[in-house]
C-alpha atoms as a PDB file:
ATOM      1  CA  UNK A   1     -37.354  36.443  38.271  1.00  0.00           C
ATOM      2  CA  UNK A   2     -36.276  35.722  34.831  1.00  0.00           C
ATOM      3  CA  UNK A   3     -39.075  35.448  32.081  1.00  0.00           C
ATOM      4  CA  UNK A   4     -39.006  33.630  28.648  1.00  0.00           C
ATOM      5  CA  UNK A   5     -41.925  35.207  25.845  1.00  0.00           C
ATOM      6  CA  UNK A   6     -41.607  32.415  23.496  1.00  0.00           C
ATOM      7  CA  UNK A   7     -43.455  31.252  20.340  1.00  0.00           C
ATOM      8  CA  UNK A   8     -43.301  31.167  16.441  1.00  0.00           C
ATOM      9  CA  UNK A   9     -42.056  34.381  14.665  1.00  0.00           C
ATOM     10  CA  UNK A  10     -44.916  36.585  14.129  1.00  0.00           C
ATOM     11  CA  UNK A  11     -46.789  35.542  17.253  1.00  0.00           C
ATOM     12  CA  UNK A  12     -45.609  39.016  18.808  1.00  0.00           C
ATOM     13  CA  UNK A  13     -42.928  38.392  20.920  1.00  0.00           C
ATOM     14  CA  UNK A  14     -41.259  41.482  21.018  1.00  0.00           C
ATOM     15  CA  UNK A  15     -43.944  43.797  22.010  1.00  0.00           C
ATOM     16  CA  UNK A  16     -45.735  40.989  24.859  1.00  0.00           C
ATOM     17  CA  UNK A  17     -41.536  41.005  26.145  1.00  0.00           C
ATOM     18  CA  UNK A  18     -41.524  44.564  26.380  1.00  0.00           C
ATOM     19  CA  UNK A  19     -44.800  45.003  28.139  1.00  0.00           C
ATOM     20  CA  UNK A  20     -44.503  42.390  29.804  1.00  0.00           C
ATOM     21  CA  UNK A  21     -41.112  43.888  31.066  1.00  0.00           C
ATOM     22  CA  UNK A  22     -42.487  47.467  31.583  1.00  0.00           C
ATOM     23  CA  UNK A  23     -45.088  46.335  33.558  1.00  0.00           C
ATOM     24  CA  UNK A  24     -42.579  44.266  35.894  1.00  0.00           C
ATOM     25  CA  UNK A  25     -40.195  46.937  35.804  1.00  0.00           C
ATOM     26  CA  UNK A  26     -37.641  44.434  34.185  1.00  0.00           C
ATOM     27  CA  UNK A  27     -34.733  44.736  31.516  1.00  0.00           C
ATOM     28  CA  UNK A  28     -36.860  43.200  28.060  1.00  0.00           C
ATOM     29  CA  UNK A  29     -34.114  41.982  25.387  1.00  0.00           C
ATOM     30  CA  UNK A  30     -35.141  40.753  22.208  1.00  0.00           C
ATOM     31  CA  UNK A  31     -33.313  37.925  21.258  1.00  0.00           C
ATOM     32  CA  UNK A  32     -33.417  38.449  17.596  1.00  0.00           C
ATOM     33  CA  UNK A  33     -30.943  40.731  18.190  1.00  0.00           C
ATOM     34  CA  UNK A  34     -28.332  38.619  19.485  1.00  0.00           C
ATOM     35  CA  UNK A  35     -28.276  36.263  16.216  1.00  0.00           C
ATOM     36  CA  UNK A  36     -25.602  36.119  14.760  1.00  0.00           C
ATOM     37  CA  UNK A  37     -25.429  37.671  10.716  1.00  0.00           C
ATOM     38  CA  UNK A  38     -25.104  34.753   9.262  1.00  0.00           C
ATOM     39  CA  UNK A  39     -28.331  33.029  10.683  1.00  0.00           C
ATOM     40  CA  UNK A  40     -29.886  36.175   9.995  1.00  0.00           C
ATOM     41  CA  UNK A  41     -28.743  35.990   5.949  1.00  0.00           C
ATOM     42  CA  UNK A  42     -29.859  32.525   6.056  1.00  0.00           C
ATOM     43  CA  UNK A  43     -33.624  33.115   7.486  1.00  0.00           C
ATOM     44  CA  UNK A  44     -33.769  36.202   4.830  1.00  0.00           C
ATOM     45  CA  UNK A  45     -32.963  33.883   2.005  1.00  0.00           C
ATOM     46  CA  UNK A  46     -36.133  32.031   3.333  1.00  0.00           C
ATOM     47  CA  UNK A  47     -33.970  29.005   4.646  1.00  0.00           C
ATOM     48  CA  UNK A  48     -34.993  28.099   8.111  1.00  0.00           C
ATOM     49  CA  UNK A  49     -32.152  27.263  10.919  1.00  0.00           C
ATOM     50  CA  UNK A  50     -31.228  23.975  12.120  1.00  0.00           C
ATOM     51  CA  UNK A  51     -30.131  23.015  15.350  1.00  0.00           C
ATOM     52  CA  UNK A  52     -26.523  23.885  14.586  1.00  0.00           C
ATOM     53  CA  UNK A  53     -27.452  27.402  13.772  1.00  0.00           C
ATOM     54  CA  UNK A  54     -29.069  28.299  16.500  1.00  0.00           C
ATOM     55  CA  UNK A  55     -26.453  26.725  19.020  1.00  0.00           C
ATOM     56  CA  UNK A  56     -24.516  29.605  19.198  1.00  0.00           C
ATOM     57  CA  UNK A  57     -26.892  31.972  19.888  1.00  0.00           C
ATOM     58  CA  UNK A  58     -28.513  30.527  22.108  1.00  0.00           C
ATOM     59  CA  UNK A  59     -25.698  29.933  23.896  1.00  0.00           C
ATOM     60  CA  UNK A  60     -25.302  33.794  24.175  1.00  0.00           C
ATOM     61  CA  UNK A  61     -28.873  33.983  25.361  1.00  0.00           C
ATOM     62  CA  UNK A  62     -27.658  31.738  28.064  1.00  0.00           C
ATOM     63  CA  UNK A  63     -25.313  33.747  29.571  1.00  0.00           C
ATOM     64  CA  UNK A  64     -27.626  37.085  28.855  1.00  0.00           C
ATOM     65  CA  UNK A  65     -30.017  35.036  31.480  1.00  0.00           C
ATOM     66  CA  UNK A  66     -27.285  33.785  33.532  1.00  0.00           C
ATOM     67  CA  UNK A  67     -26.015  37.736  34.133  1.00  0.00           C
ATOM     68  CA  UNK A  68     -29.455  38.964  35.041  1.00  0.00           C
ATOM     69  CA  UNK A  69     -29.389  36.095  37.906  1.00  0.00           C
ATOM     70  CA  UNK A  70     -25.924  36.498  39.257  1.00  0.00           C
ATOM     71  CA  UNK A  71     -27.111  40.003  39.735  1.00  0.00           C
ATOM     72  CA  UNK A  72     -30.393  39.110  40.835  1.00  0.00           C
ATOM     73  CA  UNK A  73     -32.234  41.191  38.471  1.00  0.00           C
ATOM     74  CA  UNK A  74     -35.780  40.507  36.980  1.00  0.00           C
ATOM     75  CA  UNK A  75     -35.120  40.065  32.604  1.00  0.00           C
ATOM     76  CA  UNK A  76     -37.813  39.753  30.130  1.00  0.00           C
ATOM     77  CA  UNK A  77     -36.423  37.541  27.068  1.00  0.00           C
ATOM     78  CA  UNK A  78     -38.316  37.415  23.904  1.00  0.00           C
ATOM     79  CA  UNK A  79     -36.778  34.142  21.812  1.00  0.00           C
ATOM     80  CA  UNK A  80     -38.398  31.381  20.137  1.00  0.00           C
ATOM     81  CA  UNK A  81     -37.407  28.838  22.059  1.00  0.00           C
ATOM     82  CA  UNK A  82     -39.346  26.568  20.238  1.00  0.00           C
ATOM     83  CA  UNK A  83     -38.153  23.531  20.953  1.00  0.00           C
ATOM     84  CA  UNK A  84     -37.823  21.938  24.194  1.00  0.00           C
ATOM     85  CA  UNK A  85     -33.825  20.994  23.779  1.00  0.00           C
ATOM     86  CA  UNK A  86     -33.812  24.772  23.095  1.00  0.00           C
ATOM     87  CA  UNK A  87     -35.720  25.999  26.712  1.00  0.00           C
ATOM     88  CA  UNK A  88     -33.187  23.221  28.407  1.00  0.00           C
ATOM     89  CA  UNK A  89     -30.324  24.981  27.395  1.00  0.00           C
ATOM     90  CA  UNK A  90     -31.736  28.610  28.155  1.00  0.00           C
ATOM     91  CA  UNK A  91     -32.555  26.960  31.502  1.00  0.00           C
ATOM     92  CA  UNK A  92     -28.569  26.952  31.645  1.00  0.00           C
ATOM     93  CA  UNK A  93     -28.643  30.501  32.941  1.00  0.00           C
ATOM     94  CA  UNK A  94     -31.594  30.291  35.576  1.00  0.00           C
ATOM     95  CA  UNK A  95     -33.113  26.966  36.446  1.00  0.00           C
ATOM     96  CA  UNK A  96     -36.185  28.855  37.318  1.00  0.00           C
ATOM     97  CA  UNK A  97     -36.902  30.760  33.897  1.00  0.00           C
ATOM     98  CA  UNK A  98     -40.623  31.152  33.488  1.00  0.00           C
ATOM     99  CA  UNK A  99     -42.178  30.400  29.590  1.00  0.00           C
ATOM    100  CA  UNK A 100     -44.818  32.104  28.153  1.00  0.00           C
ATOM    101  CA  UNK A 101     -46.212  30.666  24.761  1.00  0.00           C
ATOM    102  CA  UNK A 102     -47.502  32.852  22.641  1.00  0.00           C
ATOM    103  CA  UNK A 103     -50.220  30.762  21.116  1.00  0.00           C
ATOM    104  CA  UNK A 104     -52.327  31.330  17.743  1.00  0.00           C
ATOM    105  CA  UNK A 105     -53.126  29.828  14.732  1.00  0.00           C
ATOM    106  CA  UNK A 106     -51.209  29.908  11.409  1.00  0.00           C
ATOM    107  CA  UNK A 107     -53.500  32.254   9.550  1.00  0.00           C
ATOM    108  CA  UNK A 108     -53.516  34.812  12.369  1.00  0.00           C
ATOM    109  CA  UNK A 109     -49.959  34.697  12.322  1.00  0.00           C
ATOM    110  CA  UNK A 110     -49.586  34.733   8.995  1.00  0.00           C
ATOM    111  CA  UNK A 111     -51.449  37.637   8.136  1.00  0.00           C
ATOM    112  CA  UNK A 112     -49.472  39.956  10.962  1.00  0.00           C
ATOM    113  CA  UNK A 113     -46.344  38.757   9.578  1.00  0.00           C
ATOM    114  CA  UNK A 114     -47.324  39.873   6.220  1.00  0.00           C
ATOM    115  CA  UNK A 115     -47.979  43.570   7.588  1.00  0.00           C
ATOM    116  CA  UNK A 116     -45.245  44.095   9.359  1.00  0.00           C
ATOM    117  CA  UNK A 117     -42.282  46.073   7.316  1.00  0.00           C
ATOM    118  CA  UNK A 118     -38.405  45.139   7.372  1.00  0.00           C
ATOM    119  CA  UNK A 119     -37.881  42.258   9.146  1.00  0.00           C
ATOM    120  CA  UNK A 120     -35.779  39.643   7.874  1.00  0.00           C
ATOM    121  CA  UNK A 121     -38.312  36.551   9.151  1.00  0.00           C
ATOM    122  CA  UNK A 122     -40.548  35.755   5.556  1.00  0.00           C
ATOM    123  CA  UNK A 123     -43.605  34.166   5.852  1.00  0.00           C
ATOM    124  CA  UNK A 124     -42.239  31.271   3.860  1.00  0.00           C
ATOM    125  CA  UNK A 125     -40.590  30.249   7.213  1.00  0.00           C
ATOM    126  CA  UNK A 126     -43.393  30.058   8.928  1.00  0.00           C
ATOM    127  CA  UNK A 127     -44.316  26.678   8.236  1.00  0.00           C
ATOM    128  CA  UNK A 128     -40.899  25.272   9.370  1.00  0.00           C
ATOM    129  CA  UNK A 129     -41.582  27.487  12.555  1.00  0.00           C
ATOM    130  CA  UNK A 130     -44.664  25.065  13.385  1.00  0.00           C
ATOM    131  CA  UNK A 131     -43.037  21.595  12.806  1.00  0.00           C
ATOM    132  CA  UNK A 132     -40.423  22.905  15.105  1.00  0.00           C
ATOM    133  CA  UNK A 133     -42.828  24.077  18.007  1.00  0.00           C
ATOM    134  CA  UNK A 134     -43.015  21.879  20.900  1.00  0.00           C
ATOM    135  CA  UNK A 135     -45.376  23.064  23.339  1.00  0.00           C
ATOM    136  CA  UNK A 136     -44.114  23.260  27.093  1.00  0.00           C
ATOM    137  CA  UNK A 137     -44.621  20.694  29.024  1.00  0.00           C
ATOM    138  CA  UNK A 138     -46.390  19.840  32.435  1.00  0.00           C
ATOM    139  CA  UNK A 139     -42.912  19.587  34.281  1.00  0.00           C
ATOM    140  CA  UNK A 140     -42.408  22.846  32.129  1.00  0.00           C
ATOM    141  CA  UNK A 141     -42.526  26.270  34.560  1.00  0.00           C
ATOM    142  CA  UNK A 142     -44.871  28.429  32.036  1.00  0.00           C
ATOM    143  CA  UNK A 143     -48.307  28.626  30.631  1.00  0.00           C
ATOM    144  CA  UNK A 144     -49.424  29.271  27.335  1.00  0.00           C
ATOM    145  CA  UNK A 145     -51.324  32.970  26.392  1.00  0.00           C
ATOM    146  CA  UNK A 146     -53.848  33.388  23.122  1.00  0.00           C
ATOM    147  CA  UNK A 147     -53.043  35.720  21.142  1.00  0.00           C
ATOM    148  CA  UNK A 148     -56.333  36.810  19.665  1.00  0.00           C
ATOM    149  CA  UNK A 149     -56.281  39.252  23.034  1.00  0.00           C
ATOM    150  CA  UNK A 150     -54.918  42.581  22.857  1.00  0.00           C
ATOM    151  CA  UNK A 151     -51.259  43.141  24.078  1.00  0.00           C
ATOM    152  CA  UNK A 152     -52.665  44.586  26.920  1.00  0.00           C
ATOM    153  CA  UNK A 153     -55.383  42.076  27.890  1.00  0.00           C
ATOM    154  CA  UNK A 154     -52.760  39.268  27.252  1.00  0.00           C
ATOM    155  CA  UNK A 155     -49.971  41.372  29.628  1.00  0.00           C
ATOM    156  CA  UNK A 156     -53.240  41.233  32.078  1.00  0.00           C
ATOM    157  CA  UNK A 157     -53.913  37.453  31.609  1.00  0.00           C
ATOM    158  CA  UNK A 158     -50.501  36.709  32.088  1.00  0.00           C
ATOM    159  CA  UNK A 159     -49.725  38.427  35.390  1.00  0.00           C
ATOM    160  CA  UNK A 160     -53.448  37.517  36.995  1.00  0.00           C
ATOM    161  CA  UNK A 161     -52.025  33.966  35.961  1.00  0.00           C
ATOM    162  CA  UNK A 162     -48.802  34.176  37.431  1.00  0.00           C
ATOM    163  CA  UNK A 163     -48.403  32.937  41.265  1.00  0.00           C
ATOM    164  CA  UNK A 164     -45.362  35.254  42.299  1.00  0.00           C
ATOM    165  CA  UNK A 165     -45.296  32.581  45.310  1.00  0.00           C
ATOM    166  CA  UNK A 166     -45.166  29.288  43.252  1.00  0.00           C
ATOM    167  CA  UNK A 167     -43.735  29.600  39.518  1.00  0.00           C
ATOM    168  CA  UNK A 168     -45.617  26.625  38.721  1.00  0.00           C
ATOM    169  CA  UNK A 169     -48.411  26.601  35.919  1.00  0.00           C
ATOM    170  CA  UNK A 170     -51.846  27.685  37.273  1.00  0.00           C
ATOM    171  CA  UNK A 171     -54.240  27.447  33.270  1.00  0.00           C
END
């Protein structure tokens, strides 16, 4: 089983992914660290990516999910993937990739991007991160997860959600 954590920046990605993957006894990589420099200058200088920019890397996210199914092994992904283009493509690797939206509002968001320390993401991005977000959809395998809970009571939520049997959306 191969697992997207997906959502704006900020919405905590990276620590859902790797509890998410600790608790499934999974590999958790964090996309952000797969993009290339240059996209990386480019979302420090506070200019968001396009399309174009994100091509490439997600292309490399691709085959990161593609390995993990050739070899049959469960993966934990933290990425964006905000739009649903994006998800396609990361489908690519593993038609069955499972989403989980991290979902919040701006001001919660907001706020814990502001506290956390050196990462190249500003808050200035932020709004661009919303007009790109399109929410899975019902043909979509995934299910949306508030982030107002805990890291632990979301892990929780997620797996008592999850049918291991049927990788369909149960909220």
């Amino acid at each position: 089983m191969r697992w997207i954590v997906m959502g704006v920046s900020g919405c905590g990605k990276s620590e859902i992914g790797r509890l998410l993957g600790e608790r499934l006894g999974f590999t958790h990589v964090e996309g952000d660290e797969h993009h290339p420099q240059a996209n990386i200058a480019k979302m420090a200088a506070g200019q968001p990516l396009d399309d174009h920019d994100r091509q490439g890397w997600l292309l490399i996210l691709q085959q990161q999910i593609r390995d993990a199914a050739e070899r049959d092994s469960g993966l934990v992904l933290s990425c964006s993937a905000l739009k649903r283009r994006y998800r396609d493509l990361l489908r690519g690797g593993d038609p069955d990739l499972y989403f989980v939206h991290l979902d919040g509002n701006r001001e919660l968001i907001a706020q814990r991007m502001q506290a956390r320390a050196d990462h190249f993401m500003p808050v200035t991005l932020l709004d661009s991160q919303f007009r790109d977000l399109e929410p899975l959809q019902a043909d979509e395998a995934g299910m949306r997860a508030d982030i107002r809970l805990s890291p632990d009571e979301l892990v929780d939520c997620v797996l008592a959600n999850f049918d291991f049997e049927d990788t369909k959306d149960k909220t």
